[in-house]
PDB file of N, CA and C in Angstrom:
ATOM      1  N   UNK A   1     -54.892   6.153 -21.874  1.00  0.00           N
ATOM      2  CA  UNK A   1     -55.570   6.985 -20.899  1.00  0.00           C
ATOM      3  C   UNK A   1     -57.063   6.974 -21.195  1.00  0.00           C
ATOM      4  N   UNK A   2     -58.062   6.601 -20.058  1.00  0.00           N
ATOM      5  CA  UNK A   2     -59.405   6.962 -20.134  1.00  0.00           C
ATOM      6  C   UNK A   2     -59.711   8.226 -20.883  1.00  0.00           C
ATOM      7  N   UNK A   3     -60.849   8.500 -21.567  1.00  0.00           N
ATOM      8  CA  UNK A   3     -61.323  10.456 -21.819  1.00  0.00           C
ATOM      9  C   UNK A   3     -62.764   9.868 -20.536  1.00  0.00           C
ATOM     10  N   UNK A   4     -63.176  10.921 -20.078  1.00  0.00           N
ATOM     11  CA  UNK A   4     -63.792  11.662 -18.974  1.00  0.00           C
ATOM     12  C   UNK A   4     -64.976  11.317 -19.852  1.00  0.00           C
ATOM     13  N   UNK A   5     -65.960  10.163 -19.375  1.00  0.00           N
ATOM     14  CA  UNK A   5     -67.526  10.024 -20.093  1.00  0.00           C
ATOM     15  C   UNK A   5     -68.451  11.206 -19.395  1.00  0.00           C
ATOM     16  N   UNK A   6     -69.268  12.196 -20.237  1.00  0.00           N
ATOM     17  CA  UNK A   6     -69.964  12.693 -19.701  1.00  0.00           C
ATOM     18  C   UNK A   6     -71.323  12.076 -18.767  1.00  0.00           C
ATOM     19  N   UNK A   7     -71.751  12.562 -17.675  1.00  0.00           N
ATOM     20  CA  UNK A   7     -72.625  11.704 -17.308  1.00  0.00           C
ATOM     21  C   UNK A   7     -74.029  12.627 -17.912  1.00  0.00           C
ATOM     22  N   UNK A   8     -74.606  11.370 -17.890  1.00  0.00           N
ATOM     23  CA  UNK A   8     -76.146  11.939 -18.560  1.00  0.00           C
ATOM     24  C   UNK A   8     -77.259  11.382 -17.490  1.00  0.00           C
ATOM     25  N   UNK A   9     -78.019  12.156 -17.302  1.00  0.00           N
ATOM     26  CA  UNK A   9     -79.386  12.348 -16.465  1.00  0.00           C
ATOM     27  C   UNK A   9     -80.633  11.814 -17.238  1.00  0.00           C
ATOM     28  N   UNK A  10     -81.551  10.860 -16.684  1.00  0.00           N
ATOM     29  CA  UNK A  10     -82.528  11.081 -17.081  1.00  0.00           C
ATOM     30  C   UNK A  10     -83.699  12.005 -16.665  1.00  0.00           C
ATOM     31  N   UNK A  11     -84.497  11.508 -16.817  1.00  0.00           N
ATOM     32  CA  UNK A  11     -86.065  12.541 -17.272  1.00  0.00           C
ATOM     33  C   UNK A  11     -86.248  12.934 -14.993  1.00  0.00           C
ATOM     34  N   UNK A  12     -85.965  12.033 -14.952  1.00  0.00           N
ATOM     35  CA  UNK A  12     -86.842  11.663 -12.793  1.00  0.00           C
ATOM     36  C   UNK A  12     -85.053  12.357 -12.609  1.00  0.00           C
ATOM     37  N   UNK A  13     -83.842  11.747 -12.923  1.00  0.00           N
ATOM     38  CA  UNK A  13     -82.354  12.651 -11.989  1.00  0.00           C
ATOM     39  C   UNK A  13     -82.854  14.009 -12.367  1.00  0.00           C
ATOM     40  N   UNK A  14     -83.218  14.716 -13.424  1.00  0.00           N
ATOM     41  CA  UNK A  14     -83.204  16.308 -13.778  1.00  0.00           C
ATOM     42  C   UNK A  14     -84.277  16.844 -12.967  1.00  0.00           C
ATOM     43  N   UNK A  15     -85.658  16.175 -12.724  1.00  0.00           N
ATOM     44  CA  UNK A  15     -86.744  16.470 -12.000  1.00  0.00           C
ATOM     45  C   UNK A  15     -85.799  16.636 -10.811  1.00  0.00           C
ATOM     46  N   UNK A  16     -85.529  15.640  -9.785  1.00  0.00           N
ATOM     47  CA  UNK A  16     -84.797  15.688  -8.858  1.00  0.00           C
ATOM     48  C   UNK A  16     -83.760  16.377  -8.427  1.00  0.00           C
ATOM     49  N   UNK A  17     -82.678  16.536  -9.215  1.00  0.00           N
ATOM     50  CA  UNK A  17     -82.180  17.961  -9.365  1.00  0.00           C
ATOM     51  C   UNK A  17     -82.815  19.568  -8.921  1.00  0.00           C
ATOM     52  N   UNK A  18     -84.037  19.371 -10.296  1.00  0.00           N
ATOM     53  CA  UNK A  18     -84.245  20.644 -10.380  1.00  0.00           C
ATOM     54  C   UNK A  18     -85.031  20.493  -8.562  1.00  0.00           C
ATOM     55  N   UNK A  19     -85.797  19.740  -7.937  1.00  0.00           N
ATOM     56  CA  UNK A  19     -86.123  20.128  -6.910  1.00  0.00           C
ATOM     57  C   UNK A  19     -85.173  20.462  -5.569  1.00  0.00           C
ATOM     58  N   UNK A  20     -84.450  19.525  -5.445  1.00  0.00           N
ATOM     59  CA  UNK A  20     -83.417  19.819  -4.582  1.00  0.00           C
ATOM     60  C   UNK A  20     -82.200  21.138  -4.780  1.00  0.00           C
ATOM     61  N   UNK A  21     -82.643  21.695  -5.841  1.00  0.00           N
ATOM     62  CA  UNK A  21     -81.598  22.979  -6.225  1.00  0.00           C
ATOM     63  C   UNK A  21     -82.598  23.931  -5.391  1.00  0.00           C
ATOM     64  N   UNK A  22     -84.097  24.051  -5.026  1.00  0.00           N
ATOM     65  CA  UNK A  22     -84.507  24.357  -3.594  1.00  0.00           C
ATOM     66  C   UNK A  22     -84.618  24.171  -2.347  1.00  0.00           C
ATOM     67  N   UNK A  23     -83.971  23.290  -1.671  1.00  0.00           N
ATOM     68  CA  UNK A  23     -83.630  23.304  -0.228  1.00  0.00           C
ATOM     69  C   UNK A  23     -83.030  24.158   0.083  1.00  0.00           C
ATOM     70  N   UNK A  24     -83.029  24.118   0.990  1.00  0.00           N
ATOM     71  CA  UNK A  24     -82.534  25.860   1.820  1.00  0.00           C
ATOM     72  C   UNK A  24     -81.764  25.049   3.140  1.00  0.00           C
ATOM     73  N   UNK A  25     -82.511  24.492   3.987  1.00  0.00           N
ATOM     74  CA  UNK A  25     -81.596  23.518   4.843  1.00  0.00           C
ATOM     75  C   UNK A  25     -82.055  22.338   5.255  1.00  0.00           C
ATOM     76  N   UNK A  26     -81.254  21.752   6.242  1.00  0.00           N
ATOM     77  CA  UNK A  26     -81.168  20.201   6.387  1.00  0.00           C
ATOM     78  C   UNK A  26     -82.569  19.634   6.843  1.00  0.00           C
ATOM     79  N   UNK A  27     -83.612  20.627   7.381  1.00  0.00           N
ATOM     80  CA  UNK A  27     -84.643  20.542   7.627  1.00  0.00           C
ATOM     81  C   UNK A  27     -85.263  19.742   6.346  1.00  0.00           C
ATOM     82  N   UNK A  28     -85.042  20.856   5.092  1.00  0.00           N
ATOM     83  CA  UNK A  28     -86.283  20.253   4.106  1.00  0.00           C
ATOM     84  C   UNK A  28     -85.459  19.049   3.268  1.00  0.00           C
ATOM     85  N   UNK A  29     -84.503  19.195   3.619  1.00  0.00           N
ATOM     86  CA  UNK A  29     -83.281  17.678   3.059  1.00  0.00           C
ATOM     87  C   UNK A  29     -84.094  16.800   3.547  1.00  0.00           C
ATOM     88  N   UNK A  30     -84.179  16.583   4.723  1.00  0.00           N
ATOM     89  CA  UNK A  30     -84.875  15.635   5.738  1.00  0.00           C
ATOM     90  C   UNK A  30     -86.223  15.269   5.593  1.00  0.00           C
ATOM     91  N   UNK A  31     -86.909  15.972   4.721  1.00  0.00           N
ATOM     92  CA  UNK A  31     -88.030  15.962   4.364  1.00  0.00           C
ATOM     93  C   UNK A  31     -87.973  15.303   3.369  1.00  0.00           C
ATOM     94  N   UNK A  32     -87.365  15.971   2.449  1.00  0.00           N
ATOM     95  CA  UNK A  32     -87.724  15.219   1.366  1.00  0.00           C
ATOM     96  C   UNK A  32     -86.640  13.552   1.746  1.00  0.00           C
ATOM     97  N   UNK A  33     -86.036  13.273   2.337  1.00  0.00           N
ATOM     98  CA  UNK A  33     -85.408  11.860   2.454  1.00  0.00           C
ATOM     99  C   UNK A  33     -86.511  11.015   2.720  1.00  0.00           C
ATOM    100  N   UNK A  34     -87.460  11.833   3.930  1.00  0.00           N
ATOM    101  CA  UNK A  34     -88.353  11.250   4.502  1.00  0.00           C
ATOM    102  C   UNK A  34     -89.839  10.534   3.307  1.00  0.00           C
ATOM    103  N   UNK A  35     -89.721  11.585   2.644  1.00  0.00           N
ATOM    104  CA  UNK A  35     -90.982  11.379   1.341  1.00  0.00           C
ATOM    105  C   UNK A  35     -90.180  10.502   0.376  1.00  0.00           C
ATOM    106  N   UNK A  36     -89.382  10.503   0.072  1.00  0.00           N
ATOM    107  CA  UNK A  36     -89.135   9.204  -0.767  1.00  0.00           C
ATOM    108  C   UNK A  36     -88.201   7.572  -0.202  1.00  0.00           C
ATOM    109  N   UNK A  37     -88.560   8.348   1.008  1.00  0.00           N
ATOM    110  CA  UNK A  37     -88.203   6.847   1.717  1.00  0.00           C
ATOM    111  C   UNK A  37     -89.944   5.986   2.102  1.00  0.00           C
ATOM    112  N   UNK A  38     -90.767   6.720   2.367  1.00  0.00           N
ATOM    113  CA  UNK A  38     -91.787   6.380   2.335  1.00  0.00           C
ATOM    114  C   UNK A  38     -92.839   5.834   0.951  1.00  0.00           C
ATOM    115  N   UNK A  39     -92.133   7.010  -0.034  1.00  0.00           N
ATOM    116  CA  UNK A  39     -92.445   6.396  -1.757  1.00  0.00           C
ATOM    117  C   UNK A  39     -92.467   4.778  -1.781  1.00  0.00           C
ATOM    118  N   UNK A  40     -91.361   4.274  -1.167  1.00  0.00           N
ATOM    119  CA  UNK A  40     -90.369   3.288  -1.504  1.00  0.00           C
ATOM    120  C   UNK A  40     -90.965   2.106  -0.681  1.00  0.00           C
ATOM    121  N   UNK A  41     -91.266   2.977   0.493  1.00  0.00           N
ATOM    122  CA  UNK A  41     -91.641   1.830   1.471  1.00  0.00           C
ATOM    123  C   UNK A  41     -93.195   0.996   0.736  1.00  0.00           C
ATOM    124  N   UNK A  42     -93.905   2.312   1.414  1.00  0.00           N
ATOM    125  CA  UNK A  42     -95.118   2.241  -0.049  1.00  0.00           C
ATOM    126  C   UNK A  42     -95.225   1.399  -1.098  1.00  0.00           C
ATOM    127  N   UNK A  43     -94.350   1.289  -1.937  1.00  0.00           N
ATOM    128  CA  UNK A  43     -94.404   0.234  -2.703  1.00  0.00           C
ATOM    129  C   UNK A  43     -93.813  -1.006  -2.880  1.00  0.00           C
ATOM    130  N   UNK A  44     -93.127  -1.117  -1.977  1.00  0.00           N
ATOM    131  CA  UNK A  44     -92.396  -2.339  -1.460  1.00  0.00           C
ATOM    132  C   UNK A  44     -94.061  -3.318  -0.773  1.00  0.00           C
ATOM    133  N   UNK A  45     -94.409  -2.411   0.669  1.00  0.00           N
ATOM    134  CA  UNK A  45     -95.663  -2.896   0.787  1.00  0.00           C
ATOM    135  C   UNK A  45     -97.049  -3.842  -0.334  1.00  0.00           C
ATOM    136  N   UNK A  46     -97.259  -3.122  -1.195  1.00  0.00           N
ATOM    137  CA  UNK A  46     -97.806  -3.267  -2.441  1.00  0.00           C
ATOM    138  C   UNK A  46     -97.639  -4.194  -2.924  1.00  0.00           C
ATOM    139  N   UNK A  47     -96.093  -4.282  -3.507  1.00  0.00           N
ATOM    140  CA  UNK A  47     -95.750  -5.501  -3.907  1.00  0.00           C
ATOM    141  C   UNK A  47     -95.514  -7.089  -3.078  1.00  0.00           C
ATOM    142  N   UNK A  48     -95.350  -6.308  -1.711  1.00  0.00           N
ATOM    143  CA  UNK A  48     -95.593  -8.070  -1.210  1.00  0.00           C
ATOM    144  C   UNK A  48     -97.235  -8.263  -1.004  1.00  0.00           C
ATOM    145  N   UNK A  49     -97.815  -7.249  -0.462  1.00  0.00           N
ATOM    146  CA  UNK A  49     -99.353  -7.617  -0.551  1.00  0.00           C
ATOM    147  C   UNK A  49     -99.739  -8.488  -1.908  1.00  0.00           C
ATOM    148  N   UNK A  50     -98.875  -7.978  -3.259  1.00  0.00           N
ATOM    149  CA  UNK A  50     -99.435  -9.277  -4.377  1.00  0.00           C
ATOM    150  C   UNK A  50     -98.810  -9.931  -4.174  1.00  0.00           C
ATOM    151  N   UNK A  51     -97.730 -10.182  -3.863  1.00  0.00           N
ATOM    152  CA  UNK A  51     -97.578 -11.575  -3.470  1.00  0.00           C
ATOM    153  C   UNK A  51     -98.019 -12.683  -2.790  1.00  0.00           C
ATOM    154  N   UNK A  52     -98.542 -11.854  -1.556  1.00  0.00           N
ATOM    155  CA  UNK A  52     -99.287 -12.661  -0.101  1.00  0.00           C
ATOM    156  C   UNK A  52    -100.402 -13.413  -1.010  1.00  0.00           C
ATOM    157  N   UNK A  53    -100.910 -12.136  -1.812  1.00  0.00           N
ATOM    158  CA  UNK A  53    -102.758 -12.715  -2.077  1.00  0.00           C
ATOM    159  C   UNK A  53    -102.443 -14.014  -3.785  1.00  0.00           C
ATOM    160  N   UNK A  54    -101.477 -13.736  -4.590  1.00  0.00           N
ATOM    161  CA  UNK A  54    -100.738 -14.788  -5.355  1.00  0.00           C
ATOM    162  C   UNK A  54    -100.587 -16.046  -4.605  1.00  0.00           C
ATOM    163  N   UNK A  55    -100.339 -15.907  -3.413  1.00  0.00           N
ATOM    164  CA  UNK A  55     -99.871 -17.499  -2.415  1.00  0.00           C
ATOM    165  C   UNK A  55     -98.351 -17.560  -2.892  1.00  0.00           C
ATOM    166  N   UNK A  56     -97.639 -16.147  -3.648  1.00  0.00           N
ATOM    167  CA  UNK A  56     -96.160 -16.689  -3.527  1.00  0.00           C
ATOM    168  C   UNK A  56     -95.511 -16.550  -2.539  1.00  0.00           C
ATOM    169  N   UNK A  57     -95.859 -15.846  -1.539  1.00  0.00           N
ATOM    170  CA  UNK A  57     -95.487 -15.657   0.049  1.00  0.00           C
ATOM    171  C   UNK A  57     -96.080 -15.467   1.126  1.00  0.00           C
ATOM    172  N   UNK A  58     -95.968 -16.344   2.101  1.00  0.00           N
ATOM    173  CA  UNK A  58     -96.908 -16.906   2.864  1.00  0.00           C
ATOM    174  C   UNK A  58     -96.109 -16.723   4.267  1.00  0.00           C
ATOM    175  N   UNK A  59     -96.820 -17.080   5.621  1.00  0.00           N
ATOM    176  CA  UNK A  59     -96.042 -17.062   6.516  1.00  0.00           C
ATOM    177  C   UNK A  59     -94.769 -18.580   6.557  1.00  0.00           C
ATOM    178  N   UNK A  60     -94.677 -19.210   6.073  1.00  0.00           N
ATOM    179  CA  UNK A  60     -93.875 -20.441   6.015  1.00  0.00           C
ATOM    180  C   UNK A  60     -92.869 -19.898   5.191  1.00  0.00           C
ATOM    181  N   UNK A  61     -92.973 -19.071   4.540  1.00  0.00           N
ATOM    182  CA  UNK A  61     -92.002 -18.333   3.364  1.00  0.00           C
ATOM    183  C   UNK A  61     -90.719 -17.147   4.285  1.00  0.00           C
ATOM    184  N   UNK A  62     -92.054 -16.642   5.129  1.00  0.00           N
ATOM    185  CA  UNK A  62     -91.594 -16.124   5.632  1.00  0.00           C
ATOM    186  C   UNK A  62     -90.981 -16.304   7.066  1.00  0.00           C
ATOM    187  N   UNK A  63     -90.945 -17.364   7.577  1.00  0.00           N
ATOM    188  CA  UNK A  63     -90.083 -17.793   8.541  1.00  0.00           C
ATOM    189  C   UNK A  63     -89.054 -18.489   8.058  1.00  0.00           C
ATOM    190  N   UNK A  64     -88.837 -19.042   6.332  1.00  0.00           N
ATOM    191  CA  UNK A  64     -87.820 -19.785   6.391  1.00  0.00           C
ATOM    192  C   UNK A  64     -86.506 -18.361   5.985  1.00  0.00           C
ATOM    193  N   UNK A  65     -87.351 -17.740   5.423  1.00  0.00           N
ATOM    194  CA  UNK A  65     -86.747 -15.997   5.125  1.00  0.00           C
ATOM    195  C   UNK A  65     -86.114 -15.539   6.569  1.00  0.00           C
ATOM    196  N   UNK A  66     -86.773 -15.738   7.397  1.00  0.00           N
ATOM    197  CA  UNK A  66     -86.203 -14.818   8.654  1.00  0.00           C
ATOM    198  C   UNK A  66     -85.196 -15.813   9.419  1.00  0.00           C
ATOM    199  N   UNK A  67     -84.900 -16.877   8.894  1.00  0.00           N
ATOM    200  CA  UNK A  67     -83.833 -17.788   9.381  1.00  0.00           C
ATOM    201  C   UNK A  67     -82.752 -17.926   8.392  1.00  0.00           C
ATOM    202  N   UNK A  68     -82.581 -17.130   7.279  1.00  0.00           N
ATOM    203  CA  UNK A  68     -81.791 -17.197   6.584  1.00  0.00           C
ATOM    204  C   UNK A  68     -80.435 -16.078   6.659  1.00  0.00           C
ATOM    205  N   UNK A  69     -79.292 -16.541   6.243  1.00  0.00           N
ATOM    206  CA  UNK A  69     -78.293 -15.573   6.374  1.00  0.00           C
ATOM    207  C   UNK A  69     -78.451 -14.566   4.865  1.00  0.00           C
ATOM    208  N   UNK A  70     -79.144 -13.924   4.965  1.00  0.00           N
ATOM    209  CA  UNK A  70     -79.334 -12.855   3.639  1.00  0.00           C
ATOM    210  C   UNK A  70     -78.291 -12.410   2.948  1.00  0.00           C
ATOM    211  N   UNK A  71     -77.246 -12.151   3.863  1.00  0.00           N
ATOM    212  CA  UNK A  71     -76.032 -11.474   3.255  1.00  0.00           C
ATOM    213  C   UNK A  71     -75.153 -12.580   2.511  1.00  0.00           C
ATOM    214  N   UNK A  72     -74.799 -14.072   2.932  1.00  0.00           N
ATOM    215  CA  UNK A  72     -74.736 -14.939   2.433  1.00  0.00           C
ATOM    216  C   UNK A  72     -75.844 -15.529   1.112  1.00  0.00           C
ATOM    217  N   UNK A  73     -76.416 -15.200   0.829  1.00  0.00           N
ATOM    218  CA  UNK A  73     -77.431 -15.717   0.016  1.00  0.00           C
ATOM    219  C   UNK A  73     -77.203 -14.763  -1.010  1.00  0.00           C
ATOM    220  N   UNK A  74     -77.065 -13.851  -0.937  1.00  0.00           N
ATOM    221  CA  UNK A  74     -77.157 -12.516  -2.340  1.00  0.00           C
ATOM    222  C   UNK A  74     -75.826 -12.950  -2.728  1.00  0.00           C
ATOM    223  N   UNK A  75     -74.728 -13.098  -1.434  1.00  0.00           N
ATOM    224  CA  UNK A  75     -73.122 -13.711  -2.266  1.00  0.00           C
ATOM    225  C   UNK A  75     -73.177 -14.633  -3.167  1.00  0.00           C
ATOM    226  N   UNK A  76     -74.052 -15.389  -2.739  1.00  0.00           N
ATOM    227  CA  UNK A  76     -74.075 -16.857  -3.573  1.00  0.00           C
ATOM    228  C   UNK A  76     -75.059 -16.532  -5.090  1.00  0.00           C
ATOM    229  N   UNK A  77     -75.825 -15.486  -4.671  1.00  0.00           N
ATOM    230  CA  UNK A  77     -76.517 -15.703  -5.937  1.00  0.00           C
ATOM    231  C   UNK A  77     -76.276 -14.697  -6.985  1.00  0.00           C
ATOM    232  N   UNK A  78     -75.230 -13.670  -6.416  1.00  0.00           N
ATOM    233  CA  UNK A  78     -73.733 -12.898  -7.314  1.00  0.00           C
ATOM    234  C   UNK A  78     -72.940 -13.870  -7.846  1.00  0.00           C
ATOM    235  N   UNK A  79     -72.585 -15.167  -7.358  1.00  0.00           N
ATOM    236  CA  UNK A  79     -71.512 -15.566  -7.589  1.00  0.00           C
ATOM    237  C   UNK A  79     -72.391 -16.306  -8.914  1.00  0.00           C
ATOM    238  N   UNK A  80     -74.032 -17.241  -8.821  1.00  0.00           N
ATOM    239  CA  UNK A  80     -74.385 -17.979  -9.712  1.00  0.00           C
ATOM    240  C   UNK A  80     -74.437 -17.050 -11.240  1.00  0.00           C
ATOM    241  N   UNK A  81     -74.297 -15.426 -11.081  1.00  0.00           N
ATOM    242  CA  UNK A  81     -75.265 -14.561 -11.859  1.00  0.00           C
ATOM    243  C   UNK A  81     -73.290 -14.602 -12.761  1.00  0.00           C
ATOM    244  N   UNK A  82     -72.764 -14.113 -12.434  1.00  0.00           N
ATOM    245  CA  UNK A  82     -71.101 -14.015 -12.602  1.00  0.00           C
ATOM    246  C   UNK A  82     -70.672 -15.419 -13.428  1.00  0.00           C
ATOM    247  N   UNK A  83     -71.227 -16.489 -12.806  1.00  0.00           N
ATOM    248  CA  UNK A  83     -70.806 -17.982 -13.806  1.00  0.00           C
ATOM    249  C   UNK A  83     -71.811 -18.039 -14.854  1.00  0.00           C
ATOM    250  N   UNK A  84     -72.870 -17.772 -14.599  1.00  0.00           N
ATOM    251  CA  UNK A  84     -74.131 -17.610 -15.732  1.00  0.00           C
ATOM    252  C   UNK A  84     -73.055 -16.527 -17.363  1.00  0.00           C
ATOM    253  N   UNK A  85     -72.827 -15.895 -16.552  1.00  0.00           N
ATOM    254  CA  UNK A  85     -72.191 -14.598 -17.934  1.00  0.00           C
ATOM    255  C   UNK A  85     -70.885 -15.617 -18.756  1.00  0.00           C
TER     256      UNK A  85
END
């Protein structure tokens, strides 16, 4: 039989916690989804901007990207990461 692993939090889940143990309703839920979906976006942005100005992604990068089956491609490169181990 398994024993029951306690789960442990770090330093940002307990922050997070402790803030969301103040919402009151779906309003400020929504808010805050909204602020760290934007965190995220935010730095997603960022990071391809270094890329663009690196020359590791370019518009040619990015059309062969937008013709690709993505969901097929992460399978395949689960499956290389799985034979790698």
């Amino acid at each position: 039989m398994n024993a029951v692993q306690p789960t442990v939090f770090n330093e940002a889940q307990l922050y997070l916690l402790g803030v969301f143990s103040h919402i009151k309703n779906e309003d400020e839920l929504n808010d805050i989804k909204d602020l760290i979906s934007d965190y995220y976006a935010k730095r997603l942005d960022r990071h391809l901007e270094k890329l663009w100005d690196e020359g590791i992604l370019n518009q040619k990068k990015l059309d062969e990207i937008n013709e690709m089956d993505l969901h097929q491609w992460l399978r395949e490169e689960k499956a290389k990461e799985q034979k790698a181990l």
